[in-house]
PDB file of N, CA and C in Angstrom:
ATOM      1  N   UNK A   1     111.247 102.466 108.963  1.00  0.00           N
ATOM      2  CA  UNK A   1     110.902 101.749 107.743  1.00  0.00           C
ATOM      3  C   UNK A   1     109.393 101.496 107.689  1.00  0.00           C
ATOM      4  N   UNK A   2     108.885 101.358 109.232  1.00  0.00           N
ATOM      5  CA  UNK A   2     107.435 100.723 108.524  1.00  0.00           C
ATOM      6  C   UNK A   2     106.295 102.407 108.320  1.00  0.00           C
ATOM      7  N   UNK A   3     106.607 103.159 108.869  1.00  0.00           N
ATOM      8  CA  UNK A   3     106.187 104.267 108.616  1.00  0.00           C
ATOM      9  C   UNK A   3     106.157 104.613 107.099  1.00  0.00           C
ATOM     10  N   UNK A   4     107.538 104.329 106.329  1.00  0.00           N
ATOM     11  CA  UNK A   4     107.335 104.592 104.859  1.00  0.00           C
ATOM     12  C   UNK A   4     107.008 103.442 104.088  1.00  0.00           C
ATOM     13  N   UNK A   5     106.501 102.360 104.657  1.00  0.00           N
ATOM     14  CA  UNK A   5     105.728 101.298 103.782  1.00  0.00           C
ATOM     15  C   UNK A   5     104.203 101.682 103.819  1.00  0.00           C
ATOM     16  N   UNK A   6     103.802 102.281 105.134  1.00  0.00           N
ATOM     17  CA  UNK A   6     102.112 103.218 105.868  1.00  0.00           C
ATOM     18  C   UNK A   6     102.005 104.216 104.461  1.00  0.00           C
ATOM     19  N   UNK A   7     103.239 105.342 104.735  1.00  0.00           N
ATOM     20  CA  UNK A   7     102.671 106.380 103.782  1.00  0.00           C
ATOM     21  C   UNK A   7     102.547 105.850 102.108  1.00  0.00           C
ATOM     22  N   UNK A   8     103.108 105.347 101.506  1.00  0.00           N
ATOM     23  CA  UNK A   8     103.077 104.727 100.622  1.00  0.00           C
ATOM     24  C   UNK A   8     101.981 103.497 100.177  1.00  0.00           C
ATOM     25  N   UNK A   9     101.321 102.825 100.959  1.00  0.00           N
ATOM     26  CA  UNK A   9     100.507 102.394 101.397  1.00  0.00           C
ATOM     27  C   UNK A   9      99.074 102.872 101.080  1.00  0.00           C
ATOM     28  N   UNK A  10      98.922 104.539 102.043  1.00  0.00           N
ATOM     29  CA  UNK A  10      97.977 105.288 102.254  1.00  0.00           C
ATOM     30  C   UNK A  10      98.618 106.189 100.503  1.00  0.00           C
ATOM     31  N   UNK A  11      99.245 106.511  99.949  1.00  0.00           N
ATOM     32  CA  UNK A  11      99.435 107.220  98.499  1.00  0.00           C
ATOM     33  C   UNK A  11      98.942 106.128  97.689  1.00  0.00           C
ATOM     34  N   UNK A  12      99.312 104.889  97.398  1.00  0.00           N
ATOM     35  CA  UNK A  12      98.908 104.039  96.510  1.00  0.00           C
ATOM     36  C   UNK A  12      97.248 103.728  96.541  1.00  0.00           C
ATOM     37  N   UNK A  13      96.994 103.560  97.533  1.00  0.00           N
ATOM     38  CA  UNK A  13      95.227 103.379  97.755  1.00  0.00           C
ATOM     39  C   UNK A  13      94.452 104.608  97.424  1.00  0.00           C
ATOM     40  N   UNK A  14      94.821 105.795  97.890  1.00  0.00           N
ATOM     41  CA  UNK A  14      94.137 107.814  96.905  1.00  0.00           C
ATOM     42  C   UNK A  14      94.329 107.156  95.927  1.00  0.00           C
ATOM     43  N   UNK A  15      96.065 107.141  94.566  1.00  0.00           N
ATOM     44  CA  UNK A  15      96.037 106.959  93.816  1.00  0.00           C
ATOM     45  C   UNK A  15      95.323 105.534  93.024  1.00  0.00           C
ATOM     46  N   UNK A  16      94.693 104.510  93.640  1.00  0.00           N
ATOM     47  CA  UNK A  16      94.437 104.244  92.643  1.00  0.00           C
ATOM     48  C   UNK A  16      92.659 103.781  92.603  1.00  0.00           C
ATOM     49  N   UNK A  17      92.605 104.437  93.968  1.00  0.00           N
ATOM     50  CA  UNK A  17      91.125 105.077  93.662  1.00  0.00           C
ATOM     51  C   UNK A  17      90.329 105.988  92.720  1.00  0.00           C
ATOM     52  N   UNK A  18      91.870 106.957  92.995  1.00  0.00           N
ATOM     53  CA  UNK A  18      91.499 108.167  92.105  1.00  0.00           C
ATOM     54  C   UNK A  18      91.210 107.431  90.048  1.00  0.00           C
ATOM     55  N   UNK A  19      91.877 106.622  89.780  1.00  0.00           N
ATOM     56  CA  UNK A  19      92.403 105.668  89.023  1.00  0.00           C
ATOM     57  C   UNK A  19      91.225 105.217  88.416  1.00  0.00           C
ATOM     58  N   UNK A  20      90.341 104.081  89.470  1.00  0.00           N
ATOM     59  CA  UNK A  20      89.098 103.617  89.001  1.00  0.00           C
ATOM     60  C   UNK A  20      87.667 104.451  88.929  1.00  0.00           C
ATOM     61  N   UNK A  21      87.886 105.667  89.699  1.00  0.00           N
ATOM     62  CA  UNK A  21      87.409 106.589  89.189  1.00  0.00           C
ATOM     63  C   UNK A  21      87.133 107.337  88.091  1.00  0.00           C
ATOM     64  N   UNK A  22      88.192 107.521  87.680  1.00  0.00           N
ATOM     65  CA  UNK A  22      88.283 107.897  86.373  1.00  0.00           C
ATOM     66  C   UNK A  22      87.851 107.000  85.190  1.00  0.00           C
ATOM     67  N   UNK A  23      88.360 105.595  85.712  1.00  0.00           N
ATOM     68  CA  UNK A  23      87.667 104.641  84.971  1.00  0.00           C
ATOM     69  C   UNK A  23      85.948 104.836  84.607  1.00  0.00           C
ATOM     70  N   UNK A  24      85.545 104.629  85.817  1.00  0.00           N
ATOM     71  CA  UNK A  24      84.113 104.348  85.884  1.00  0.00           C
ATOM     72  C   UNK A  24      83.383 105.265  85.190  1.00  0.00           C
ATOM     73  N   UNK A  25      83.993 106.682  85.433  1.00  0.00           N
ATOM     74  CA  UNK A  25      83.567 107.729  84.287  1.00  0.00           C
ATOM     75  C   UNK A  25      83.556 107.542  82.935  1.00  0.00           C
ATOM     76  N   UNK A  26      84.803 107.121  82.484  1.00  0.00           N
ATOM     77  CA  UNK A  26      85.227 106.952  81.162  1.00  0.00           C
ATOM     78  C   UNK A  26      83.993 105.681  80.935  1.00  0.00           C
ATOM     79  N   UNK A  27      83.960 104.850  81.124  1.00  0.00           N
ATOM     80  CA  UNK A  27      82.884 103.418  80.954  1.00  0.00           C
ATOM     81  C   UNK A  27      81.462 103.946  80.869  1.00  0.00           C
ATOM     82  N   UNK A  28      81.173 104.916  82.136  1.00  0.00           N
ATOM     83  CA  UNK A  28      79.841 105.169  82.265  1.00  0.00           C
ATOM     84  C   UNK A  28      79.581 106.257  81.391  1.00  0.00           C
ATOM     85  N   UNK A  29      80.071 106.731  80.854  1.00  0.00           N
ATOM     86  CA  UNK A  29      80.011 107.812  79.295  1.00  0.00           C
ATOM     87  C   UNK A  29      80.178 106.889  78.415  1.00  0.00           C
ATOM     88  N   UNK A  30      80.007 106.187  78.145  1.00  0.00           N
ATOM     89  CA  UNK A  30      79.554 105.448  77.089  1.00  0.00           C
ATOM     90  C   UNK A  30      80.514 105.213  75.852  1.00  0.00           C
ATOM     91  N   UNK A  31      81.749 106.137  76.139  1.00  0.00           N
ATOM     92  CA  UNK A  31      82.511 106.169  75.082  1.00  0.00           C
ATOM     93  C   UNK A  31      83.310 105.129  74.471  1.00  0.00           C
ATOM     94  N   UNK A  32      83.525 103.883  75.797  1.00  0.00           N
ATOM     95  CA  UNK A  32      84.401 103.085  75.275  1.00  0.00           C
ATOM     96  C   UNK A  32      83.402 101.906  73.984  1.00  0.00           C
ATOM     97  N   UNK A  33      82.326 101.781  74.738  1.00  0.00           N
ATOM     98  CA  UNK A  33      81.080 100.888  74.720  1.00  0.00           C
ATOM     99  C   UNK A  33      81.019 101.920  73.204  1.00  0.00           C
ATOM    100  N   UNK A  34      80.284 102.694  72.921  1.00  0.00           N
ATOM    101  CA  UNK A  34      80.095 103.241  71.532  1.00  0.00           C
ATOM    102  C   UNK A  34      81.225 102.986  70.781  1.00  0.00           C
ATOM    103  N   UNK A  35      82.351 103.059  70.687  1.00  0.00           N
ATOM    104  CA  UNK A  35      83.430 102.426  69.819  1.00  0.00           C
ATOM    105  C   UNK A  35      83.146 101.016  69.485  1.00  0.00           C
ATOM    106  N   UNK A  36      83.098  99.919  70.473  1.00  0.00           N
ATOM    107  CA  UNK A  36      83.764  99.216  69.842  1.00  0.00           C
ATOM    108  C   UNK A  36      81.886  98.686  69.072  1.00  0.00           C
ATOM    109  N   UNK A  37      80.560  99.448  69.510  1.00  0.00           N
ATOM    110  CA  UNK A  37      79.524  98.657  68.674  1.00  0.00           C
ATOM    111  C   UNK A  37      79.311  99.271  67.974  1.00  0.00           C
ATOM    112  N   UNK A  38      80.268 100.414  67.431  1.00  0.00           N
ATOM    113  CA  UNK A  38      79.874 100.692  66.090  1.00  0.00           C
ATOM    114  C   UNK A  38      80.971  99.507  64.686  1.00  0.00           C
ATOM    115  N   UNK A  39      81.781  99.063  65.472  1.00  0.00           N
ATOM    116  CA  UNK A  39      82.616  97.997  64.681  1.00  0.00           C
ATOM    117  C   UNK A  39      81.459  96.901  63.801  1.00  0.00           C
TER     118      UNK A  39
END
């Protein structure tokens, strides 16, 4: 059991790195930021 709480563990932390990654891209392109100041 604690082996598949580890791997799951070690998948959730890639995934949600991979996650704010993508974020930081999306933010640092300017795209979200240009939407809402053209309101």
């Amino acid at each position: 059991m604690y082996h598949l709480f580890n791997f799951l563990g070690d998948f959730f932390h890639v995934y949600f790195e991979e996650i704010l990654k993508s974020f930081n891209r999306f933010f640092t392109s300017g795209g979200f930021s240009n939407k809402t100041c053209k309101r």
